[in-house]
Protein backbone atom coordinates (compact mmCIF):
# COMPACT_ATOMS: atom_id res chain seq x y z
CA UNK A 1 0.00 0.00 0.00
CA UNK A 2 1.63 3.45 -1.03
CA UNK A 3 0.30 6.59 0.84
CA UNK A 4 1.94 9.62 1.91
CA UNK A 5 4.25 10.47 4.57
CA UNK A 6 1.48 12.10 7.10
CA UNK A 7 -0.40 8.79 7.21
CA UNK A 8 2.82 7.20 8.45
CA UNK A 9 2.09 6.46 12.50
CA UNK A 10 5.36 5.45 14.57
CA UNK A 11 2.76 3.45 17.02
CA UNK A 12 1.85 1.16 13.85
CA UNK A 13 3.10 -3.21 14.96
CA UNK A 14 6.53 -3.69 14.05
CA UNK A 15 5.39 -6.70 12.15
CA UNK A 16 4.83 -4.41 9.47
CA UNK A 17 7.76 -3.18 7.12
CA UNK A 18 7.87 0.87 6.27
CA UNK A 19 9.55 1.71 3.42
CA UNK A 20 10.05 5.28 2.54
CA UNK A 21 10.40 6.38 -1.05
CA UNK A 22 11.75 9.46 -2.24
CA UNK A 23 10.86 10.72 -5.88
CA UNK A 24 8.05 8.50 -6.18
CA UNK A 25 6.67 10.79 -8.61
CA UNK A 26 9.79 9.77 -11.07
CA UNK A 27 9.85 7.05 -13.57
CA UNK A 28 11.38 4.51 -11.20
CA UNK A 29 9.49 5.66 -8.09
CA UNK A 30 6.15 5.68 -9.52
CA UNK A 31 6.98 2.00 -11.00
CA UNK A 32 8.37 0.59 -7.34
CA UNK A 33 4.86 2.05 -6.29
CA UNK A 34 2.94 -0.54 -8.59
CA UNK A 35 5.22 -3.62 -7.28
CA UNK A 36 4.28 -6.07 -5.20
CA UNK A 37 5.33 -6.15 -1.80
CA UNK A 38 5.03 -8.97 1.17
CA UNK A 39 1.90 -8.49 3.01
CA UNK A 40 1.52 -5.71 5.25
CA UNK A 41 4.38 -3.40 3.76
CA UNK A 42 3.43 0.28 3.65
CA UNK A 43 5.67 2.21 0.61
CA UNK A 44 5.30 5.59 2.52
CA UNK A 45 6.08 8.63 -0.47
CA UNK A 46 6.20 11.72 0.52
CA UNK A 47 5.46 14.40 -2.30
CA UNK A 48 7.91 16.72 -3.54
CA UNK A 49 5.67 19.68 -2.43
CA UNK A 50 5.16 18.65 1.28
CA UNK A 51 9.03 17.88 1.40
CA UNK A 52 12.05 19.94 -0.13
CA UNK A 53 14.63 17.57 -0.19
CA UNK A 54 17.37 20.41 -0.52
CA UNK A 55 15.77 21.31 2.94
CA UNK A 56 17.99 19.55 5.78
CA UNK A 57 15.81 20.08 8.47
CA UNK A 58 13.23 18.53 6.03
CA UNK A 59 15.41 15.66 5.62
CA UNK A 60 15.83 14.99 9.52
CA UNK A 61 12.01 15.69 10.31
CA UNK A 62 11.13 13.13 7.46
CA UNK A 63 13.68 10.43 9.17
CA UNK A 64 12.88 10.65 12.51
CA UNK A 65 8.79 10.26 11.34
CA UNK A 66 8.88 6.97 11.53
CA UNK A 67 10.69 3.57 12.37
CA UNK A 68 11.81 3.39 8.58
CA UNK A 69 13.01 -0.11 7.51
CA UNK A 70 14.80 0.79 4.97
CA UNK A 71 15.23 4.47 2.27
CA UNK A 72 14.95 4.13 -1.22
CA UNK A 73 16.26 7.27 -3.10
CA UNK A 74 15.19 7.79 -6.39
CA UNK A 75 14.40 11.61 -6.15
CA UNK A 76 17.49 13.43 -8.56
CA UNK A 77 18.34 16.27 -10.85
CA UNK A 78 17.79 14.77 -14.33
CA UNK A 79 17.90 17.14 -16.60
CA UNK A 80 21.23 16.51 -17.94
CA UNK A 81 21.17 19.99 -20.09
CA UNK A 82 19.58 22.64 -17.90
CA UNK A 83 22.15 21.21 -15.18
CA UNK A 84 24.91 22.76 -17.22
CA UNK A 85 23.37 26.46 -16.32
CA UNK A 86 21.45 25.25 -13.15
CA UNK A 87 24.82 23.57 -11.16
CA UNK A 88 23.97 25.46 -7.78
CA UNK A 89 20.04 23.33 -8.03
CA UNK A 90 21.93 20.05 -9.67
CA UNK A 91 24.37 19.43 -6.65
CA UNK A 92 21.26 20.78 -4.37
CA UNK A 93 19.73 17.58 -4.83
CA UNK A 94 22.01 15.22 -6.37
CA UNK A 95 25.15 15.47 -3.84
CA UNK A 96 23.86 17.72 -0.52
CA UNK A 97 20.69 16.35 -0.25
CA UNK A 98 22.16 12.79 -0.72
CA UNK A 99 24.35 13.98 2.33
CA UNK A 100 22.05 14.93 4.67
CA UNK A 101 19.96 11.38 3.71
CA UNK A 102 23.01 9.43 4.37
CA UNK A 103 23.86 11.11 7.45
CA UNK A 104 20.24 10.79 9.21
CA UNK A 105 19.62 7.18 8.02
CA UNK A 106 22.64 6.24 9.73
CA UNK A 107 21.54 7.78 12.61
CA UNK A 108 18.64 6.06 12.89
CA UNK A 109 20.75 2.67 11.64
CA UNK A 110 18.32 2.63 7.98
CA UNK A 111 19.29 0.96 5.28
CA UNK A 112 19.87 3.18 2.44
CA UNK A 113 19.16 2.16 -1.47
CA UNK A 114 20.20 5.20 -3.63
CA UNK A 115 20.31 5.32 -7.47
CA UNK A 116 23.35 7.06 -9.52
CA UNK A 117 24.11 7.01 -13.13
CA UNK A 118 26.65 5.39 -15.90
CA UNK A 119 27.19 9.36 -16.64
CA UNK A 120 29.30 9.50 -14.30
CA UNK A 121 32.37 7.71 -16.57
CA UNK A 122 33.76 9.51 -19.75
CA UNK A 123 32.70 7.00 -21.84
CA UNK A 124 36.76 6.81 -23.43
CA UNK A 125 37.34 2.90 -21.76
CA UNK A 126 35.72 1.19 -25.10
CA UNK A 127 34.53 -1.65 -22.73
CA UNK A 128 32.01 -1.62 -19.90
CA UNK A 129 32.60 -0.12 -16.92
CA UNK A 130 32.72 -2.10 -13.61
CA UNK A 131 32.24 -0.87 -10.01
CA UNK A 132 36.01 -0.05 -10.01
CA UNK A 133 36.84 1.72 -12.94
CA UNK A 134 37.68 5.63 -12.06
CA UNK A 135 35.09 7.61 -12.80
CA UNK A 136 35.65 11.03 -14.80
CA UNK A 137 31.91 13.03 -15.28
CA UNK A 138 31.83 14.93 -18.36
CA UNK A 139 28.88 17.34 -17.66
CA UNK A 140 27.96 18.98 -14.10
CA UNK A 141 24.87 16.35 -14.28
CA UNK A 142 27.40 13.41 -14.04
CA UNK A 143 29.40 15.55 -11.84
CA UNK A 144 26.73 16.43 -9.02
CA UNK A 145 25.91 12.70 -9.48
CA UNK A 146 29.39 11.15 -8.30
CA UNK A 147 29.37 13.51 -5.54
CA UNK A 148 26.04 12.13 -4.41
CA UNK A 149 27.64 8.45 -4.36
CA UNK A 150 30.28 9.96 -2.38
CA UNK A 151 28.25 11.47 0.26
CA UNK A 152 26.09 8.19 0.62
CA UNK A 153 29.09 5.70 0.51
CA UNK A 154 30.91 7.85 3.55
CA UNK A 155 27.59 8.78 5.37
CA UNK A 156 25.72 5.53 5.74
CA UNK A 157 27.81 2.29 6.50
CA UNK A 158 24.31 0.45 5.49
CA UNK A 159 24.07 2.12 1.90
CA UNK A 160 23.52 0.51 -1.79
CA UNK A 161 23.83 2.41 -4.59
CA UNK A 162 23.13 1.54 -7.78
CA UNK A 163 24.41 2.67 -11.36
CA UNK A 164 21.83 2.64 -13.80
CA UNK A 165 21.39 4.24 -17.15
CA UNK A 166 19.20 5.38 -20.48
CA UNK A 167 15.57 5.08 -17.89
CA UNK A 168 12.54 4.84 -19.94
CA UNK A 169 9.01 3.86 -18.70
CA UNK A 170 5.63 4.75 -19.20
CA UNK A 171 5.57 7.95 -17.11
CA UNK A 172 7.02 11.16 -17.34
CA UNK A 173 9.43 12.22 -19.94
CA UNK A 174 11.96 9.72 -21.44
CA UNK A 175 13.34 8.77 -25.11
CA UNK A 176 10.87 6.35 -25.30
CA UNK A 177 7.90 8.51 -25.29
CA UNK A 178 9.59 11.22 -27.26
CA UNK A 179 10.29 8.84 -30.55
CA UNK A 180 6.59 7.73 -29.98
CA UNK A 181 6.18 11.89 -30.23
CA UNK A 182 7.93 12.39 -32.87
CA UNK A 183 7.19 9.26 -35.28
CA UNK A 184 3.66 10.42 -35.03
CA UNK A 185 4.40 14.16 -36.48
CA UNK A 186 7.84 13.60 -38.59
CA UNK A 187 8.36 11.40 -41.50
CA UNK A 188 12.34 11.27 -40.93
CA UNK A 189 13.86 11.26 -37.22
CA UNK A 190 17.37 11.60 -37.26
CA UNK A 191 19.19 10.39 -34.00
CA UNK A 192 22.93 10.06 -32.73
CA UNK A 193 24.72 6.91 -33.77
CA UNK A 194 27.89 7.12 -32.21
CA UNK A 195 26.97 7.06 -28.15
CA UNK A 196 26.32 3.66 -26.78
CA UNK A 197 24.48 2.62 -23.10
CA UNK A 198 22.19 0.26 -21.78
CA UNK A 199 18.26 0.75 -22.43
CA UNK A 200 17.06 0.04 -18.98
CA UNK A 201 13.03 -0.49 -18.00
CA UNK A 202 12.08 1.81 -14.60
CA UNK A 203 10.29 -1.17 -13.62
CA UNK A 204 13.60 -3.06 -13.66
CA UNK A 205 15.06 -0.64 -11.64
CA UNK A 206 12.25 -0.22 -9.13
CA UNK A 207 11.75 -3.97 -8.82
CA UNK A 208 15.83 -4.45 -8.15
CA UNK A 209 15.18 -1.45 -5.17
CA UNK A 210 12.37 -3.40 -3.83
CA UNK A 211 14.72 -6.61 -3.83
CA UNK A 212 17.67 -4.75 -2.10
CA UNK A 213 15.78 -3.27 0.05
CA UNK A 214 14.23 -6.65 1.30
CA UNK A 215 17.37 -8.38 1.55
CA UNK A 216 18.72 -5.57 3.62
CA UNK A 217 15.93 -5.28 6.43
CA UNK A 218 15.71 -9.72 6.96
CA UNK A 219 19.58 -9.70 6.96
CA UNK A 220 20.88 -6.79 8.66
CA UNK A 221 24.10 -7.87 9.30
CA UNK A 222 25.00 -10.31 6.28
CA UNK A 223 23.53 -8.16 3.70
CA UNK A 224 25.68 -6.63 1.25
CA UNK A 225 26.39 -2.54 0.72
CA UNK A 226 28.63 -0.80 -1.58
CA UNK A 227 28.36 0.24 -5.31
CA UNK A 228 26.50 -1.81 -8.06
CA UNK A 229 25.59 -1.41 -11.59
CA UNK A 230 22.12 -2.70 -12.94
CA UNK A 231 21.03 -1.79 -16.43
CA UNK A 232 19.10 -3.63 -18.83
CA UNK A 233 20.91 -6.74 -20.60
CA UNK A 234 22.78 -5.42 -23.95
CA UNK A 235 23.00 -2.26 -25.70
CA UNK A 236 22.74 -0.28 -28.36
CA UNK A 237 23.28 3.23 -29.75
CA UNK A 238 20.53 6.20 -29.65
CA UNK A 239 19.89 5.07 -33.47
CA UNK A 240 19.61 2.00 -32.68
CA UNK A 241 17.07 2.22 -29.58
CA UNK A 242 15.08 4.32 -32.11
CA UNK A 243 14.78 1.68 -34.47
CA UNK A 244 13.77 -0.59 -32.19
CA UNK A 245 11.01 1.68 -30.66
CA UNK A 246 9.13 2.37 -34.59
CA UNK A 247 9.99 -1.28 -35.06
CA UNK A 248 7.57 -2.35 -31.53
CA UNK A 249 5.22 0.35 -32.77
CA UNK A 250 4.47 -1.09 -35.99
CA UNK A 251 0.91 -0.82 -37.26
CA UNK A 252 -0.06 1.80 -34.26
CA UNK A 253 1.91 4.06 -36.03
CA UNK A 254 0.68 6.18 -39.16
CA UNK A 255 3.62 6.08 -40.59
CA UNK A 256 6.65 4.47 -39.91
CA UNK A 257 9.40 7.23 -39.94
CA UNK A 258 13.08 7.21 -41.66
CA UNK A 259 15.48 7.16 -39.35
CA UNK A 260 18.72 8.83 -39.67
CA UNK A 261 21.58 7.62 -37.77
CA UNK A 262 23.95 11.10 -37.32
CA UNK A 263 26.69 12.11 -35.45
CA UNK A 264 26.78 13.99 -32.13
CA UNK A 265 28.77 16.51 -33.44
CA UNK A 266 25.68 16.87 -35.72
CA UNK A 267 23.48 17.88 -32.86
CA UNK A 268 25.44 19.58 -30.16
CA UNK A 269 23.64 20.16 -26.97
CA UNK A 270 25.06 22.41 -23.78
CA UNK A 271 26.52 18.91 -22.11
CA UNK A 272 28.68 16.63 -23.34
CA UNK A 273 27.67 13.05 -23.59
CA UNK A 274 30.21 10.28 -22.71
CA UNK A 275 30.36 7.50 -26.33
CA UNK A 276 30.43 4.70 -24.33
CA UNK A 277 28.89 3.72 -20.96
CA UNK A 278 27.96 0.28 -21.12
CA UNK A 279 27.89 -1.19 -17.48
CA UNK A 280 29.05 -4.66 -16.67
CA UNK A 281 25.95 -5.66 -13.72
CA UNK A 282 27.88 -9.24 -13.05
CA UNK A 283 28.51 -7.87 -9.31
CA UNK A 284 24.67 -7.28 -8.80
CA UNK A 285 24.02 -10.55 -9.37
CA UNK A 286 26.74 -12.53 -7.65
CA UNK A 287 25.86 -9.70 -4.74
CA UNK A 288 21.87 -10.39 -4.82
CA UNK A 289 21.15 -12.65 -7.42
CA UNK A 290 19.45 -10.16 -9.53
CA UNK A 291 19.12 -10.93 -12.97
CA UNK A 292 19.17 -8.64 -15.82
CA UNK A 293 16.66 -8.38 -18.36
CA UNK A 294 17.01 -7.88 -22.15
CA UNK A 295 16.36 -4.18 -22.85
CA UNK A 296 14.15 -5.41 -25.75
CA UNK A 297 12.21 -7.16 -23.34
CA UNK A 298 11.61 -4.46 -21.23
CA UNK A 299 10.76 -1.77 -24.02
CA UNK A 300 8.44 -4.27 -25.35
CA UNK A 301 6.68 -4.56 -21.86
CA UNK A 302 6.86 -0.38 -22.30
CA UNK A 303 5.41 0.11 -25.18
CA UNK A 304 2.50 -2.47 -25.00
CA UNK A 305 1.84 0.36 -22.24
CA UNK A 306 2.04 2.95 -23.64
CA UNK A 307 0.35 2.15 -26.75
CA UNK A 308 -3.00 0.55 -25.33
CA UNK A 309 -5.87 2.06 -26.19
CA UNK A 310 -3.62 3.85 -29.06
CA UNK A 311 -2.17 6.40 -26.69
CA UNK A 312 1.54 6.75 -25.64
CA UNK A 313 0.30 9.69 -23.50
């Protein structure tokens, strides 16, 4: 059952698990809402307008609310473009608000989940990346990003974090939605063909939170912590992705567009985007036993979504 923070009561049976969410008005909070939980969990997410996150005294009021079982952070600056002339906001809530989180859940001994992103490598290694591999942010989103794993990893000895990267799902705005846009009004798309990721479903995400979070709150003291990567399985280039996306859309389409595979010198935007940041997730699994799932497999799931009823609304 999701509800919001105020409906949270401290006096509530301890048999009960209390998870609270923050961001669960993002792509990967609203899916961990729609999971399925073991009976009598409460997903407790507080809305962005009761609770500024860049707010510590927000931060330690929300904490202190309630015998949380475990955080999951999934609130963040996303907007990898405005953050280039908005740093003072981006580091706001992806590296000091991070802090304070990190520094009141260990306080109160809470597990902490808390998600990060692949842009936080330069994309020059020509391989994946694993946990290890030095990171070097091109743009001040990627930046305020490795910061935030920073804060976490130093302020909360119980913390996860997790590396994901290219998020789609059927809410808010995401690539996905915006080919679905765009092959409705243009009869040639032309998309960057030289930067390579991992596709990765919010629901994935959400459901690999959920999972981490569980493992941490039955075994508190032989559960793992540290940094992870967990993206959808295989990847492909902004082109490609593209492709596939008119491809799943088929007959619900008008028309299907031409797409143009260019270069992203072609289409320069105000931050730089790292070629390559495939992540290698074998940790993850040897960690928790998640298992990643083909990014075709999760766009399909997607799509079916957002096209029923003929809408990708």
């Amino acid at each position: 059952m999701t509800r919001p923070a105020a409906a949270a009561s401290p006096a509530k049976a301890r048999n009960a698990m209390r998870l609270l969410l923050l961001g669960g008005t993002g792509q990967v909070g609203r899916e961990f809402q729609s999971l399925t939980f073991p009976k009598g969990t409460d997903v407790v997410a507080p809305t962005r307008a009761d609770h500024d996150l860049t707010d510590p005294a927000t931060i330690t009021k929300l904490i202190a609310a309630a015998p949380w079982d475990a955080v999951i952070n999934a609130a963040g600056y996303t907007n990898v473009d405005r953050a280039e002339s908005d740093q003072a906001t981006a580091f706001a809530v992806n590296a000091e608000a991070p802090a304070h989180l990190a520094a009141e859940t260990e306080r109160h001994a809470i597990p902490l989940i808390h998600i990060s992103t692949d842009y936080v490598f330069d994309g020059k290694k020509n391989a994946p990346y694993v946990e290890t591999d030095a990171p070097a942010p091109l743009n001040v989103y990627g930046a305020s990003k490795l910061a935030g794993e920073g804060a976490v990893a130093a302020g909360n000895s119980r913390h996860v974090i997790l590396r994901t990267a290219w998020v789609y799902s059927p809410h808010g705005q995401n690539f996905v939605k915006t080919i679905l846009r765009l092959a409705a009004e243009r009869d040639r798309l032309t998309i960057v063909d030289d930067q390579r990721g991992c596709p990765t479903a919010g629901r994935d995400i959400a459901a690999a939170c959920r999972d981490i979070a569980l493992r941490c709150i039955r075994e508190p003291q032989k559960a793992p912590n540290g940094l992870y990567h967990f993206t959808g399985a295989g990847a492909a280039t902004w082109c490609e992705f593209a492709r596939a996306i008119v491809e799943m859309a088929g007959p619900r389409l008008a028309r299907a567009p031409q797409i143009v595979p260019i270069r992203t010198i072609d289409y320069p935007t105000p931050a730089v985007r790292p070629a390559d940041t495939r992540l290698d997730c074998a940790a993850i699994g040897r960690a928790f036993g998640i298992e990643q799932r083909p990014w075709r497999d999760g766009l399909q799931e997607t799509m079916a979504k957002l096209l029923k009823n003929g809408s990708a609304a």
